[in-house]
Protein backbone atom coordinates (compact mmCIF):
# COMPACT_ATOMS: atom_id res chain seq x y z
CA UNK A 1 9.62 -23.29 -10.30
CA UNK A 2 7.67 -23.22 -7.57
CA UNK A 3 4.04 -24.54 -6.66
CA UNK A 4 2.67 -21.14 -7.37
CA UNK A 5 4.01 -19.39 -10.48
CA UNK A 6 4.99 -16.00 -10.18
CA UNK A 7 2.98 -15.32 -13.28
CA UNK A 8 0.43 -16.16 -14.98
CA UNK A 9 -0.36 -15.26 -18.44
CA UNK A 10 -4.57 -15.53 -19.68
CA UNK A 11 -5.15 -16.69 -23.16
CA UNK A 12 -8.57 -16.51 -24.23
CA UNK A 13 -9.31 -17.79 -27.72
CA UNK A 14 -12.53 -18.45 -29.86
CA UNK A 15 -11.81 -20.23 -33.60
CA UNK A 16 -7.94 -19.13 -33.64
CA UNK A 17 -6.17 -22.50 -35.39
CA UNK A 18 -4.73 -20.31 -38.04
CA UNK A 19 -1.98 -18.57 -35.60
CA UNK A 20 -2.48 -20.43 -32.16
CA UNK A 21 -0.07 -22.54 -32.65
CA UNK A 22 2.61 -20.09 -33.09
CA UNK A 23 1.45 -17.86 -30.67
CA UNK A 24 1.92 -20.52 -27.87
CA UNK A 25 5.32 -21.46 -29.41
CA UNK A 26 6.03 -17.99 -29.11
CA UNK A 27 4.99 -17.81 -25.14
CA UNK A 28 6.32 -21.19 -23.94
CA UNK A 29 9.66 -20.73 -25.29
CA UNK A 30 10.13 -17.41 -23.19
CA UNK A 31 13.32 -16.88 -21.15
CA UNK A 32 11.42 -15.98 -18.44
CA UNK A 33 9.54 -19.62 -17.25
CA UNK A 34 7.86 -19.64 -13.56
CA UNK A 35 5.12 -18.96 -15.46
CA UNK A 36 1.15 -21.13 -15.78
CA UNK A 37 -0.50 -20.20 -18.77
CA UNK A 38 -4.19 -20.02 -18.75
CA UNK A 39 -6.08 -20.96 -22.05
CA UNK A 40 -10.11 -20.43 -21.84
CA UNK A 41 -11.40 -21.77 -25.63
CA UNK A 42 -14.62 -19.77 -25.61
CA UNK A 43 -16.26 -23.28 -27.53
CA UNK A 44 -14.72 -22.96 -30.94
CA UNK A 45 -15.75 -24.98 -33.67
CA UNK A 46 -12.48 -25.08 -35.63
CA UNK A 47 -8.98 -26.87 -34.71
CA UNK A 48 -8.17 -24.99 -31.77
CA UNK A 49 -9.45 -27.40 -29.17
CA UNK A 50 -7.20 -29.91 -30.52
CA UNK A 51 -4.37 -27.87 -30.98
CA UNK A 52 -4.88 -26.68 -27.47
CA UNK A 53 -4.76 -30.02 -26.15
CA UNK A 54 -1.51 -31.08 -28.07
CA UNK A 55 0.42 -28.40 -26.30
CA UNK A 56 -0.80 -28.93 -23.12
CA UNK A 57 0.11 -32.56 -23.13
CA UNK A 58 3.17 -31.70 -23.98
CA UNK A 59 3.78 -28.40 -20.96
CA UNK A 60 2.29 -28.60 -17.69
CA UNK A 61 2.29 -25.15 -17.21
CA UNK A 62 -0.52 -25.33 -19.73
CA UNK A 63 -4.53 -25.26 -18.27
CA UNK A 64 -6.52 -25.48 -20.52
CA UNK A 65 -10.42 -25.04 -20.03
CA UNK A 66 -13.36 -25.09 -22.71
CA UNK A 67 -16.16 -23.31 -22.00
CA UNK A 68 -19.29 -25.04 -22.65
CA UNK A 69 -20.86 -22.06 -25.25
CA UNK A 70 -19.44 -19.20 -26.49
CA UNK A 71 -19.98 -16.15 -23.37
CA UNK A 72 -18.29 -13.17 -25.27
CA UNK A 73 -14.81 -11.81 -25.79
CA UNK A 74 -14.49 -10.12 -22.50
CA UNK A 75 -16.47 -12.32 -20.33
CA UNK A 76 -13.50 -14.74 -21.64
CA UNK A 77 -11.03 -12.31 -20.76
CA UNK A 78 -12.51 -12.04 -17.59
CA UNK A 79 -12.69 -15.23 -16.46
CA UNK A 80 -8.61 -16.13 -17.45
CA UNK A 81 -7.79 -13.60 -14.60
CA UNK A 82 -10.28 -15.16 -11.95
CA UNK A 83 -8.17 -17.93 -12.91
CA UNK A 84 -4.85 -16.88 -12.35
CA UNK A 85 -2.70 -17.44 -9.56
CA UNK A 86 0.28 -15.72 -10.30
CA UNK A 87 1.81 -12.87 -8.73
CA UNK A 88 1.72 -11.06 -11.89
CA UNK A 89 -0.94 -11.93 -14.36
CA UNK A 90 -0.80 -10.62 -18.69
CA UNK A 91 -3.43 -10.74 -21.02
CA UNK A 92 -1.78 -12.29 -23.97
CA UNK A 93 -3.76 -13.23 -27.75
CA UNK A 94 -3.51 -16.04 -29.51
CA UNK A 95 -2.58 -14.49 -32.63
CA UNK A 96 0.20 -12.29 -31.95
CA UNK A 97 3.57 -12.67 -31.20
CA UNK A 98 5.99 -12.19 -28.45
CA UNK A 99 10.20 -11.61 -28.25
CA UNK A 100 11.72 -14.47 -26.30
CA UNK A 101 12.49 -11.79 -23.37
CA UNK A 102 9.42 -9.84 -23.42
CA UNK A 103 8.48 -11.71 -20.43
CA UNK A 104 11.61 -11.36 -18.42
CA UNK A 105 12.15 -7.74 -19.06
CA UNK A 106 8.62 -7.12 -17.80
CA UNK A 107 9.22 -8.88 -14.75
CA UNK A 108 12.46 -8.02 -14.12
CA UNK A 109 10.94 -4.13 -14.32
CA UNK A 110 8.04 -5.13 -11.81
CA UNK A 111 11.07 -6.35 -9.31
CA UNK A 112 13.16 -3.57 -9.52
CA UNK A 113 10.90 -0.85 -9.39
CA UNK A 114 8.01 -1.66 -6.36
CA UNK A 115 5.78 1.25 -7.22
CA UNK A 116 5.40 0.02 -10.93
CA UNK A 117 2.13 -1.54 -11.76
CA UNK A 118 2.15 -2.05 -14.93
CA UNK A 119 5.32 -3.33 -17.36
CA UNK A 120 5.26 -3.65 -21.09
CA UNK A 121 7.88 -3.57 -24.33
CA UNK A 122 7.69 -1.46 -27.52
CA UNK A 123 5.41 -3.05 -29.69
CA UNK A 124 5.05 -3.08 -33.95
CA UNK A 125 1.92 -4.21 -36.05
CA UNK A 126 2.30 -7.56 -38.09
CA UNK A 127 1.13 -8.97 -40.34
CA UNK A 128 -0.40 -12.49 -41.50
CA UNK A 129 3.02 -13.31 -41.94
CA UNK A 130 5.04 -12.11 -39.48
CA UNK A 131 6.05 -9.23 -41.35
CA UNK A 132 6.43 -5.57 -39.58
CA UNK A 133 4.18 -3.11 -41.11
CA UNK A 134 4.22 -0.73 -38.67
CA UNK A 135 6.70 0.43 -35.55
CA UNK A 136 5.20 2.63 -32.40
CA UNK A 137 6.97 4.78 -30.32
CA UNK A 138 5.59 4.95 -26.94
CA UNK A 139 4.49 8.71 -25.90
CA UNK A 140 2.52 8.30 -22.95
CA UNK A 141 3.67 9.49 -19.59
CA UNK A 142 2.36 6.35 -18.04
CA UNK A 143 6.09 6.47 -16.08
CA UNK A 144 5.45 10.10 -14.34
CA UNK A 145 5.06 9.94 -10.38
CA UNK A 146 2.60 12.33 -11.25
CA UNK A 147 -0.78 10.99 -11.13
CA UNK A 148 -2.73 13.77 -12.72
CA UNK A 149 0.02 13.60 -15.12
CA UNK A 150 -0.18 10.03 -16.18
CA UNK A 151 -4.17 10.33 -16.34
CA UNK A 152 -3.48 13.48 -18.68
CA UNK A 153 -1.14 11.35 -21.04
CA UNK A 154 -3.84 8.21 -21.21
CA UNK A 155 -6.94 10.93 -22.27
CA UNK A 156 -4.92 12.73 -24.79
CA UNK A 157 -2.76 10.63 -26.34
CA UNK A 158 -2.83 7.48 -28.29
CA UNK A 159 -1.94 4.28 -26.73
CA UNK A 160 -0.21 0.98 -27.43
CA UNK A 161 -1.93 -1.84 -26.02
CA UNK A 162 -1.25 -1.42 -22.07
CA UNK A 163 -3.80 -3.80 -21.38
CA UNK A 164 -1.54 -6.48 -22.73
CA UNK A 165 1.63 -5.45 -20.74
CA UNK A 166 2.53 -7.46 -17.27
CA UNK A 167 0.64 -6.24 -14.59
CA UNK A 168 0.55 -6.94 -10.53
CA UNK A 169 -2.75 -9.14 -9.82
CA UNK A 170 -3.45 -7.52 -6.97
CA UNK A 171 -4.04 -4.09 -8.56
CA UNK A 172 -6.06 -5.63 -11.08
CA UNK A 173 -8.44 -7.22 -8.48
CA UNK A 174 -8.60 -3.87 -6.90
CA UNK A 175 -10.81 -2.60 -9.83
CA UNK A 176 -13.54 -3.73 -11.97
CA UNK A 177 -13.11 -6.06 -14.17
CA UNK A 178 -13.14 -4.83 -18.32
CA UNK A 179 -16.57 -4.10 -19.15
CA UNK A 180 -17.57 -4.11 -23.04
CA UNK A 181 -19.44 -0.62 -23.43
CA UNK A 182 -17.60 0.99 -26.41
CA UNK A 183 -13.98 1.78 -25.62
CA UNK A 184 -14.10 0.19 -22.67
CA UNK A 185 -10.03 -0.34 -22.78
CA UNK A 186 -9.58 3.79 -21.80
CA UNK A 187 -11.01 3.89 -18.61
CA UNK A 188 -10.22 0.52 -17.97
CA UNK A 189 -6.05 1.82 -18.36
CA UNK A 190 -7.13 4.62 -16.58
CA UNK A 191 -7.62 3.05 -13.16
CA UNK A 192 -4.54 0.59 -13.30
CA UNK A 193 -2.43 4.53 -14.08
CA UNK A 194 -4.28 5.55 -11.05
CA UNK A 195 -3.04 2.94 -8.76
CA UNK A 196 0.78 3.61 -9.73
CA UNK A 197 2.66 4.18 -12.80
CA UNK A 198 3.68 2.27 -15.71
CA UNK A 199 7.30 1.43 -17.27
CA UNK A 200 8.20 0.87 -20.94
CA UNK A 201 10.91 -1.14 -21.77
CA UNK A 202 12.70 0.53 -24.67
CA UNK A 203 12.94 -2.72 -26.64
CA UNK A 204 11.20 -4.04 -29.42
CA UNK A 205 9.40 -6.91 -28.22
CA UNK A 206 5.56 -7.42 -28.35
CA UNK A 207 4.36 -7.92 -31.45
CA UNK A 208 0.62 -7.50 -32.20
CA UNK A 209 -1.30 -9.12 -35.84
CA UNK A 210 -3.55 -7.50 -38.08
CA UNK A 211 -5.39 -9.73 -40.42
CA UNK A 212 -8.89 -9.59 -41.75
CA UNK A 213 -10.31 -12.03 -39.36
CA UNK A 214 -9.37 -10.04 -36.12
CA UNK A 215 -12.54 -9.96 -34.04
CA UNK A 216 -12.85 -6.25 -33.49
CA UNK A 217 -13.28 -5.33 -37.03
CA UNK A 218 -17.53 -4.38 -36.72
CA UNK A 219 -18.69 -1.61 -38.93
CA UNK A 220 -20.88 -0.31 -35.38
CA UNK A 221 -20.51 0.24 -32.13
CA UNK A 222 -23.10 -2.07 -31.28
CA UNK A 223 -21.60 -5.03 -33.26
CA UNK A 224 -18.59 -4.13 -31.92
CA UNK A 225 -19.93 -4.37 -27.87
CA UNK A 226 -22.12 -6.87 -28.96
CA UNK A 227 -19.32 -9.22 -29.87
CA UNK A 228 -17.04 -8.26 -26.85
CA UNK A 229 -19.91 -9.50 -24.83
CA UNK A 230 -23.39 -10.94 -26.19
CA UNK A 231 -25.57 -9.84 -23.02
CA UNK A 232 -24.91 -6.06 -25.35
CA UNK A 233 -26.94 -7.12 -28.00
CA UNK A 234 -29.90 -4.89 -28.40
CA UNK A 235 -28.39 -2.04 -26.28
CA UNK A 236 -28.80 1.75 -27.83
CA UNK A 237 -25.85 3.25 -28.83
CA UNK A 238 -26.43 6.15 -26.44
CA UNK A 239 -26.11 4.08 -23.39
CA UNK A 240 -22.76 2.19 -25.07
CA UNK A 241 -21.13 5.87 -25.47
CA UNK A 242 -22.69 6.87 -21.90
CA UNK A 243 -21.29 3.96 -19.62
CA UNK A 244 -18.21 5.18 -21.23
CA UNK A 245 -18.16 8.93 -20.08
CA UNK A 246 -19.45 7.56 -16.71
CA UNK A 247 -16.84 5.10 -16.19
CA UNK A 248 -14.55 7.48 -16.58
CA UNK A 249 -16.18 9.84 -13.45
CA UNK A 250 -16.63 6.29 -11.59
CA UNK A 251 -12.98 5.37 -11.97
CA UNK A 252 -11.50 8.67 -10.46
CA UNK A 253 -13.81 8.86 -8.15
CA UNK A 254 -13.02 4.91 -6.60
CA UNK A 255 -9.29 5.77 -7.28
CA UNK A 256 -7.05 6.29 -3.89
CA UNK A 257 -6.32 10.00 -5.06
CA UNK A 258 -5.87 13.45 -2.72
CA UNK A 259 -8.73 15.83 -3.01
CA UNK A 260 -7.02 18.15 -5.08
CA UNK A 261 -5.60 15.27 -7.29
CA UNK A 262 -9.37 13.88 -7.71
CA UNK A 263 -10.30 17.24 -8.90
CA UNK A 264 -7.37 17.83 -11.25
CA UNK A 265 -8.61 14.92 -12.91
CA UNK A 266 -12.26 15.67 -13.36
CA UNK A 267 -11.04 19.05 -14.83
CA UNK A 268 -8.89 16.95 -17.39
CA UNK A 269 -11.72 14.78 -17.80
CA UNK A 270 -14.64 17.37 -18.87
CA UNK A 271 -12.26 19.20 -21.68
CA UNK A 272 -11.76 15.53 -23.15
CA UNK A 273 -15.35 14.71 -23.38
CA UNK A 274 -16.24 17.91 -25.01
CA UNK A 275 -13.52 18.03 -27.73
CA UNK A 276 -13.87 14.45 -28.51
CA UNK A 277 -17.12 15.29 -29.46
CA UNK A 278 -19.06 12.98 -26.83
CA UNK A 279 -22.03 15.30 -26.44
CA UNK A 280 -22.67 14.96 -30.49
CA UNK A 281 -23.87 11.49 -32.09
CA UNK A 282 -24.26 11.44 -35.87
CA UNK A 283 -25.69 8.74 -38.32
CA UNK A 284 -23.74 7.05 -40.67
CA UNK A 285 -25.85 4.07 -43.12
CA UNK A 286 -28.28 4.10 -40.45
CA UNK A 287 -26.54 3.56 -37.46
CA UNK A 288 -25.59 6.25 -34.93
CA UNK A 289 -21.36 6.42 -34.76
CA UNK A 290 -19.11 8.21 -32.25
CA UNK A 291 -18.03 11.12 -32.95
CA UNK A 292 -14.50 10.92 -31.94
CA UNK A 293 -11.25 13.64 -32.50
CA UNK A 294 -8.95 10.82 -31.97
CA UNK A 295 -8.42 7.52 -34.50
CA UNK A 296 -8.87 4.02 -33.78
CA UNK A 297 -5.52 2.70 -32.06
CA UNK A 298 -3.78 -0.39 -30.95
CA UNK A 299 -5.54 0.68 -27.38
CA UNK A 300 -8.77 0.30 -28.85
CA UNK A 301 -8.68 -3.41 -29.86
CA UNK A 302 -9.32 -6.50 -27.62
CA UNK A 303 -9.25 -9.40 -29.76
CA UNK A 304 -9.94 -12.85 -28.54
């Protein structure tokens, strides 16, 4: 290893003692190990600061940093990256779980192909034991040279956690940081596609948890942004749903795209909005919902 790790992998993580443990387990006994692994503890008030501190004593690759109160999901994620030093930075969540190569083969990928920006493994749902409930096969065409093409795939088709793949750090300071307007993750995916493409590797290896105490579980869209970032509290729905269409326009329009490319992907862009049913906002116990032609996904969920 070297001074500066090649990559470095941001663990943000508010009251998560129940599967922190064996998500670090998990990450520092990866094949792959020029890694520094970044854990922001957004002030819980369980076990985790303790458990955090264990490990690092025991791994220098470990930081660990508390933050003083609790400043939101995505502020959290946020400030692991500003943190990172690493060639290649991931996202990674301190209660799922990872194959021992997952890291390797993602890296490995990134070397090997130079125009690939973003690297990630076939993934399955878990549950609170371990136990697959769920396999998905990867459709997008996130690996087309075709930009148009690989914006078309992440608009119309379900995804599987990109976000959380390995991606180069200097593409993802080239873009805004994750916002927490609802569904931020689309557009967010959208502009990493539009600074290269992405490659699968075709083995089972990322495993993400579902358990009734994941953080993105909110009956409303407000709870929901209000939770990925507290500053949201109070905010309309219509604006939530809004700084999502618009982020969308703002993302090809700051993307390094021909004119003809920018304008394919507006006219991908204005069919989506209208079939997904943007322009319509109905009321469901009181509170106004999205209405939305395509389920909630794996895509859809930052936890913390």
């Amino acid at each position: 290893m070297t001074d500066i790790p090649r990559l470095s992998v941001g663990l943000p993580v508010y009251n998560g003692q129940r599967y922190l443990a064996e998500a670090l387990d998990a990450l520092l006994g990866q094949s792959f190990t020029d890694f520094e692994l970044i854990i922001s503890d957004n002030a819980s008030t369980d076990e985790t600061e303790e458990i955090c501190r264990r490990y690092a004593a025991k791994d220098p690759r470990i930081r660990y940093i508390r933050q003083p109160r609790n400043i939101g999901l995505n502020p959290n994620h946020n400030f692991v990256f500003r943190e990172a030093r690493g060639e290649f930075f991931k996202w990674a969540a301190h209660d799922d779980l990872y194959g021992r190569d997952l890291l390797a083969r993602c890296v490995a990928a990134l070397d090997e192909h130079p125009d690939v920006v973003l690297s990630h493994a076939d993934m399955a749902i878990i549950d609170e034991t371990g136990t697959v409930v769920r396999q998905f096969d990867y459709t997008l065409a996130t690996d087309s040279m075709d930009v148009t093409e690989r914006f078309r795939s992440l608009v119309v088709t379900d995804g599987a956690d990109d976000e959380y793949g390995v991606i180069r750090t200097h593409v993802l300071r080239s873009i805004r940081p994750k916002d927490s307007y609802h569904h931020a993750s689309r557009p967010f995916i959208a502009e990493i596609a539009f600074r290269g493409r992405f490659h699968q590797v075709p083995e089972l290896l990322y495993f993400r948890r579902d358990h009734p105490d994941r953080s993105d579980l909110n009956p409303t869209i407000p709870a929901l942004c209000t939770n990925l970032d507290p500053r949201r509290a109070g905010q309309a729905t219509a604006r939530l749903l809004a700084e999502y269409a618009w982020r969308y326009f703002e993302a090809i329009a700051r993307a390094p795209l021909s004119p003809a490319d920018r304008w394919a992907c507006y006219r991908i862009l204005f069919p989506y909005l209208m079939r997904s049913g943007f322009h319509r906002v109905i009321s469901r116990n009181g509170d106004p919902l999205f209405v939305s032609s395509r389920p909630t996904t794996p895509t859809d969920a930052t936890m913390d």
